[in-house]
PDB file of N, CA and C in Angstrom:
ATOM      1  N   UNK A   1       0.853  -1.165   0.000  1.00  0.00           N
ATOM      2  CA  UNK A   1       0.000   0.000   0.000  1.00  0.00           C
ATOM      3  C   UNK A   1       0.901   1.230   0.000  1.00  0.00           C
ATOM      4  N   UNK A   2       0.685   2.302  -0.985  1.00  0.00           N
ATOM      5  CA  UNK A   2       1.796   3.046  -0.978  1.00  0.00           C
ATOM      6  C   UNK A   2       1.478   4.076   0.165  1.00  0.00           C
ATOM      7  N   UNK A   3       2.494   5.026   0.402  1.00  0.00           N
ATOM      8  CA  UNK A   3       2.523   5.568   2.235  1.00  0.00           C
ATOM      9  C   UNK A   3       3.242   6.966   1.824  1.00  0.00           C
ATOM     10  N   UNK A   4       2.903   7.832   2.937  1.00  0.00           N
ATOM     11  CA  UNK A   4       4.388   9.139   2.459  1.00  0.00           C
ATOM     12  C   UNK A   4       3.940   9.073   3.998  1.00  0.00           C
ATOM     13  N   UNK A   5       5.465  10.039   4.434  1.00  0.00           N
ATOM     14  CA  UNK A   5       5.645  10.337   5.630  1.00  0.00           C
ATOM     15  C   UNK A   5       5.069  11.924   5.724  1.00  0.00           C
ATOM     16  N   UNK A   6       5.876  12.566   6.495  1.00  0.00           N
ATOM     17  CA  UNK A   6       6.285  13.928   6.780  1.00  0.00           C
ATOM     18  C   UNK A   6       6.652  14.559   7.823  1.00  0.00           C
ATOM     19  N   UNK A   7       7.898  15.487   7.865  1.00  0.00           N
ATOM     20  CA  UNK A   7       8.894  15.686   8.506  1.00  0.00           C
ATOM     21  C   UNK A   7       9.116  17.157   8.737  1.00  0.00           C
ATOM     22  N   UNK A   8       9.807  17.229   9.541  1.00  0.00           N
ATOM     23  CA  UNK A   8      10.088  19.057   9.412  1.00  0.00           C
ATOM     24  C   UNK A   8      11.646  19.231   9.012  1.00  0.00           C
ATOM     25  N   UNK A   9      11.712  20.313   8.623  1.00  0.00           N
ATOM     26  CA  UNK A   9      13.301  20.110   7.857  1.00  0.00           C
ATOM     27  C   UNK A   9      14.388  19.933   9.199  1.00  0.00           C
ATOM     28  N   UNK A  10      13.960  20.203  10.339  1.00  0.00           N
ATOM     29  CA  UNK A  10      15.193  19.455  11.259  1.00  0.00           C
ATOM     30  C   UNK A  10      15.304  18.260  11.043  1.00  0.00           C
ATOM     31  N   UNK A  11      14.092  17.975  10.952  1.00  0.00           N
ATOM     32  CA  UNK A  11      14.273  15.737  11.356  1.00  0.00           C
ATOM     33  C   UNK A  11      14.057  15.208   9.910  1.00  0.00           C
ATOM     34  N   UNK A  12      14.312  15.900   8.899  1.00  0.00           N
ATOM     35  CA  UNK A  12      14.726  14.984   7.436  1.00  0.00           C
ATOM     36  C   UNK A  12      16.169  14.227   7.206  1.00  0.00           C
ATOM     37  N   UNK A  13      16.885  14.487   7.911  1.00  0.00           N
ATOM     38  CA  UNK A  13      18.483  13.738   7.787  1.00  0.00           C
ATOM     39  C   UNK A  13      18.385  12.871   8.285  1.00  0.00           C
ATOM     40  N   UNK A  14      17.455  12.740   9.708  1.00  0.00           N
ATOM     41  CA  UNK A  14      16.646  11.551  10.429  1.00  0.00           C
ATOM     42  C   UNK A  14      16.020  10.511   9.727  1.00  0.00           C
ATOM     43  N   UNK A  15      15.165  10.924   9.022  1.00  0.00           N
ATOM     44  CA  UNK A  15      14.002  10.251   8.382  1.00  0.00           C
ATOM     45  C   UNK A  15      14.870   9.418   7.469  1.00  0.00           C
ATOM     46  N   UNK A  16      15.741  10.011   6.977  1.00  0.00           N
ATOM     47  CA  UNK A  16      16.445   9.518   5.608  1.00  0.00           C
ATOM     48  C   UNK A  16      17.326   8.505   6.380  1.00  0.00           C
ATOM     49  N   UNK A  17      18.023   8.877   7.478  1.00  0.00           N
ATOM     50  CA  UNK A  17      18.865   7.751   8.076  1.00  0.00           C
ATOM     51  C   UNK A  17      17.774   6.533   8.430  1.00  0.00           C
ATOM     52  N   UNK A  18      16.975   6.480   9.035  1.00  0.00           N
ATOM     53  CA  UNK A  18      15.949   5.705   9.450  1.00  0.00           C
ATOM     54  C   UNK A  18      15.604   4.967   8.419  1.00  0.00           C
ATOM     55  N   UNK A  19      15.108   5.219   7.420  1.00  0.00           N
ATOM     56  CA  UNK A  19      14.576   4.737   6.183  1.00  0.00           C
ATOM     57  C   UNK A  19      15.760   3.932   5.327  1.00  0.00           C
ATOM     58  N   UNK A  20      16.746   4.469   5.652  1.00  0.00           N
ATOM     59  CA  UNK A  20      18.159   3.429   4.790  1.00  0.00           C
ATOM     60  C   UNK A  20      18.184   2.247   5.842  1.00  0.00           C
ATOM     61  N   UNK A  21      18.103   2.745   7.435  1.00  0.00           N
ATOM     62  CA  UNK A  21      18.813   1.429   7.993  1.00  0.00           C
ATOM     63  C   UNK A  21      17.532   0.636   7.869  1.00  0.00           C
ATOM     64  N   UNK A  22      16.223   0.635   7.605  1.00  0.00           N
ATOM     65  CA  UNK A  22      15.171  -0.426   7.120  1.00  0.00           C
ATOM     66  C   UNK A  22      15.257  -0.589   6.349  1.00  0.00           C
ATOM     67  N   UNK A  23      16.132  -0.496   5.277  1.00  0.00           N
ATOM     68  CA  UNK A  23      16.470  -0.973   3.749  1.00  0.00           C
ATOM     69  C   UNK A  23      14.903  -0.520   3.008  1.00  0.00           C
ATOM     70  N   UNK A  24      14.731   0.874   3.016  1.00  0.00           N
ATOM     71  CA  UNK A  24      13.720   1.545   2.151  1.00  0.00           C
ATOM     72  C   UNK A  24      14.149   2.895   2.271  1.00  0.00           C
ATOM     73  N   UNK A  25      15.424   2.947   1.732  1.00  0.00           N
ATOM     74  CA  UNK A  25      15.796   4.347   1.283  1.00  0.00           C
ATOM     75  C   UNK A  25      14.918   5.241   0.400  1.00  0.00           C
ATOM     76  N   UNK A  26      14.381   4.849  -0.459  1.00  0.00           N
ATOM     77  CA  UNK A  26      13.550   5.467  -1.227  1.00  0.00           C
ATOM     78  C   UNK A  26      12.193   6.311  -0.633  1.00  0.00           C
ATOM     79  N   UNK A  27      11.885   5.535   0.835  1.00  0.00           N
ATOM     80  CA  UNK A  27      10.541   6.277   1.539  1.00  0.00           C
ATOM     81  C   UNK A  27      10.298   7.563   1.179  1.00  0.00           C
ATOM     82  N   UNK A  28       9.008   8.280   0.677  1.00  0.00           N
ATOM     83  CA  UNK A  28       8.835   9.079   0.178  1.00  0.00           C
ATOM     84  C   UNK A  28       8.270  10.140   1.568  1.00  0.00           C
ATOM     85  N   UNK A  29       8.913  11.056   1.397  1.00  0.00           N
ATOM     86  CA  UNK A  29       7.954  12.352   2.272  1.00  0.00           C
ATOM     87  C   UNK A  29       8.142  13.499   2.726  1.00  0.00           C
ATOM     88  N   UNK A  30       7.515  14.024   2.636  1.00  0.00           N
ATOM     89  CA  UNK A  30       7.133  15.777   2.795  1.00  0.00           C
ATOM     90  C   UNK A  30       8.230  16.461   3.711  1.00  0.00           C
ATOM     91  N   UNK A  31       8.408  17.839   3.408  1.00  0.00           N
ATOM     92  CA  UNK A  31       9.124  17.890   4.417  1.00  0.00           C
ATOM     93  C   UNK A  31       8.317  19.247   4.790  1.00  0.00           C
ATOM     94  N   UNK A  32       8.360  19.991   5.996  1.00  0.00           N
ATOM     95  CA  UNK A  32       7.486  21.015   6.753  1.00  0.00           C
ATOM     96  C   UNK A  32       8.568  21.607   7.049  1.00  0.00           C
ATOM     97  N   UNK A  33       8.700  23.359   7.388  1.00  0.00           N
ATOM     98  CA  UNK A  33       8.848  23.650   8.545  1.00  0.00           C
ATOM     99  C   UNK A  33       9.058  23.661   9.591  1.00  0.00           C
ATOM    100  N   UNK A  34      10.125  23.999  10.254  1.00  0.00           N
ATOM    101  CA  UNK A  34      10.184  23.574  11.749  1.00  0.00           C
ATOM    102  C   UNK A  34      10.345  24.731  12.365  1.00  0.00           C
ATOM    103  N   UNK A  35       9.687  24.988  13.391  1.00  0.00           N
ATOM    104  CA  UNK A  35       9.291  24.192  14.524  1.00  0.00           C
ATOM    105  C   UNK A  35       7.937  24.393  14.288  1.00  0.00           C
ATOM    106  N   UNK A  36       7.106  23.515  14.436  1.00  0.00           N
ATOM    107  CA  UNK A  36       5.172  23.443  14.366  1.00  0.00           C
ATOM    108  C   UNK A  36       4.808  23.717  16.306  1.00  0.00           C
ATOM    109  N   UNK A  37       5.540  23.566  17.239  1.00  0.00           N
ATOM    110  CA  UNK A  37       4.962  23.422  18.100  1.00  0.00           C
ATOM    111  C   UNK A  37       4.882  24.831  18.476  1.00  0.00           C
ATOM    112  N   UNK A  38       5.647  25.714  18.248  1.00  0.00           N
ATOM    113  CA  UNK A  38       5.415  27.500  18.622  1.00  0.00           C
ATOM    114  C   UNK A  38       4.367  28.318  17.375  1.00  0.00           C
ATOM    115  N   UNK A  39       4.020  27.278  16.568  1.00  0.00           N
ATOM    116  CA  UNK A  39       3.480  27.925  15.179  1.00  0.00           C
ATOM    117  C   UNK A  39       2.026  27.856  15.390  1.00  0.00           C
ATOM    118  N   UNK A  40       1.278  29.279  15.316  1.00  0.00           N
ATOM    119  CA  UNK A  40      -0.173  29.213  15.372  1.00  0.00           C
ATOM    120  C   UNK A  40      -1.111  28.685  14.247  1.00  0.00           C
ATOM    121  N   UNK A  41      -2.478  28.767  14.408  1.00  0.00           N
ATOM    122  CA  UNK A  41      -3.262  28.113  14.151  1.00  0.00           C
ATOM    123  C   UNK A  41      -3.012  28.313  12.360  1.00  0.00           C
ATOM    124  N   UNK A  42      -2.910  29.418  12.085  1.00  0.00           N
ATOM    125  CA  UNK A  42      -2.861  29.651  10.571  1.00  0.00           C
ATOM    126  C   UNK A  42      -2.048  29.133   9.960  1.00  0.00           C
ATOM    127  N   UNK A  43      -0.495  29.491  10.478  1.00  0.00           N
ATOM    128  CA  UNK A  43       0.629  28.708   9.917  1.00  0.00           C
ATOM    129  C   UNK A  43       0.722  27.185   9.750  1.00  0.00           C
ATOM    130  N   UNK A  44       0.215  26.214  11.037  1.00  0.00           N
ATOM    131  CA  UNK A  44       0.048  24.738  10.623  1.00  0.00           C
ATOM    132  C   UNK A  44      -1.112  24.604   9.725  1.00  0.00           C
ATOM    133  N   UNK A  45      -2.285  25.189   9.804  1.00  0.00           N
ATOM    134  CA  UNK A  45      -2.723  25.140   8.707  1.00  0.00           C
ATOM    135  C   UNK A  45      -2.532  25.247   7.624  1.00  0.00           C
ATOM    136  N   UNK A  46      -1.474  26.242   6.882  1.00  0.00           N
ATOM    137  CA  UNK A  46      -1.026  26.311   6.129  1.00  0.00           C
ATOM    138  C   UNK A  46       0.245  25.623   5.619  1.00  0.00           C
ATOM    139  N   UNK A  47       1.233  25.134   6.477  1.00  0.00           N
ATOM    140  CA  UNK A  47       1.440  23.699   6.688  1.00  0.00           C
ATOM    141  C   UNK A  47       1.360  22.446   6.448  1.00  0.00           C
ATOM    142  N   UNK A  48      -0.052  22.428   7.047  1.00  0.00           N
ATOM    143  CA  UNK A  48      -0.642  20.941   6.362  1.00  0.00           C
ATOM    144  C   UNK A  48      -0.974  21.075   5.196  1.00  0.00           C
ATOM    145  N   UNK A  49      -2.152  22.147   4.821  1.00  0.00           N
ATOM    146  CA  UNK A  49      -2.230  21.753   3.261  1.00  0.00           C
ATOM    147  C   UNK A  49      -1.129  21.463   2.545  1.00  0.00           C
ATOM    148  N   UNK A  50       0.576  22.629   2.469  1.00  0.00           N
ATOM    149  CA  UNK A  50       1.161  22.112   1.484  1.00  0.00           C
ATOM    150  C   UNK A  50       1.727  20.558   1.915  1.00  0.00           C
ATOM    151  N   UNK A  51       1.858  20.189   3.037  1.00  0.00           N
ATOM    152  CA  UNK A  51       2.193  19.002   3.467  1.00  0.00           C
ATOM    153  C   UNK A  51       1.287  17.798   2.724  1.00  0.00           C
ATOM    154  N   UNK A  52      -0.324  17.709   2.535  1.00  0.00           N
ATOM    155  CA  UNK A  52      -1.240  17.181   2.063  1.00  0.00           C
ATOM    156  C   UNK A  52      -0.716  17.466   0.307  1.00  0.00           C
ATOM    157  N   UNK A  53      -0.490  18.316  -0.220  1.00  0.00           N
ATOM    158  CA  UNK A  53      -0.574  18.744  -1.296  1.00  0.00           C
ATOM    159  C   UNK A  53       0.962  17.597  -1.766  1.00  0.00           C
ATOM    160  N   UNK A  54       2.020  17.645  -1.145  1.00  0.00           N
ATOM    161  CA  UNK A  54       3.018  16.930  -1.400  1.00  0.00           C
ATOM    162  C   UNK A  54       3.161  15.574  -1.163  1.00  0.00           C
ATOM    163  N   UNK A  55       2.230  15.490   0.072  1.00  0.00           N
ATOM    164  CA  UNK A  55       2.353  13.771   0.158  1.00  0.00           C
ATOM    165  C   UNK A  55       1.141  13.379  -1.232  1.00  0.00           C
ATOM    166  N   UNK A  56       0.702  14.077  -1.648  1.00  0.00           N
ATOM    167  CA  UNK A  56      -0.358  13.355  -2.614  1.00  0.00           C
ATOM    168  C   UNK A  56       0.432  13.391  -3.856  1.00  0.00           C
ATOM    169  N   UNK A  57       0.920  14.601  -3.868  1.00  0.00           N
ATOM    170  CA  UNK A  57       2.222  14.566  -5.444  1.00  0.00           C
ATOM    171  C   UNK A  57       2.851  13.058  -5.415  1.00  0.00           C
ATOM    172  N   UNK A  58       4.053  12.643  -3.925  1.00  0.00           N
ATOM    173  CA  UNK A  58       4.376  11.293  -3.645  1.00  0.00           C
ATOM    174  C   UNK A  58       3.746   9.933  -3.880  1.00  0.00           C
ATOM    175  N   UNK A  59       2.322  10.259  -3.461  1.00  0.00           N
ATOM    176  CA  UNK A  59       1.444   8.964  -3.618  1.00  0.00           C
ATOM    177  C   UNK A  59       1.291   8.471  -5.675  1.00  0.00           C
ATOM    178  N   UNK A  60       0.920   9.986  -5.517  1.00  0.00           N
ATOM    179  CA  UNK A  60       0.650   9.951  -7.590  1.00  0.00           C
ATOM    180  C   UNK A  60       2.032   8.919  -8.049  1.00  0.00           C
ATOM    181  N   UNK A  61       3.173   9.977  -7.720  1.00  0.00           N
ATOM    182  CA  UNK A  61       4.016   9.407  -8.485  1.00  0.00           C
ATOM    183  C   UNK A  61       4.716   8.199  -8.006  1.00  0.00           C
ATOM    184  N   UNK A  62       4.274   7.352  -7.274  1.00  0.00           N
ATOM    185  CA  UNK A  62       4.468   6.136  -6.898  1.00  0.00           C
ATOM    186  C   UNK A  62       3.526   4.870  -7.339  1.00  0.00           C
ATOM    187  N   UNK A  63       2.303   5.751  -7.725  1.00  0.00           N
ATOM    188  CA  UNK A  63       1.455   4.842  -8.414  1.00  0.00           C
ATOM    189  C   UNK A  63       1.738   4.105  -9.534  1.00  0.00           C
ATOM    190  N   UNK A  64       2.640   4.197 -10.432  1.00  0.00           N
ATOM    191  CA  UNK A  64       2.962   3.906 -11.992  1.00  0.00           C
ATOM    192  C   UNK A  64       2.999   2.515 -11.137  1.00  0.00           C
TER     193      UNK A  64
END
C-alpha cells in the first residue's frame, strides 16, 4: 500500500537515516517547517495543506 511520511526540515536527515537502515531508502515524504509546536493556528494550517498537497504529489508518483 503506498505511504508518504512527513517531517520538518530538522528531522529529514533523520528520516532519511531511518529509512536506509530499514532498507527503504527510497521512503517518500514531505518535508514542513520547523518548529510546528510555537506555530499558530494559521501557519500549521497552512502547513498541512502544502504538506497534504506533497504527500499526494508522492502517492501519484508512486502509483505507476
Amino acid at each position: 500500500m503506498p505511504s508518504a511520511g512527513i517531517m520538518t526540515e530538522t528531522f529529514a536527515s533523520a528520516a532519511e537515516l531511518m529509512a536506509r537502515a530499514l532498507g527503504a531508502e527510497d521512503y517518500p515524504f514531505a518535508v514542513i517547517e520547523h518548529p510546528i509546536s510555537s506555530a499558530d493556528g494559521a501557519a500549521l494550517a497552512a502547513r498541512a495543506e502544502r504538506a497534504a498537497a506533497d504527500c499526494a504529489g508522492l502517492l501519484l508518483a508512486s502509483d505507476g
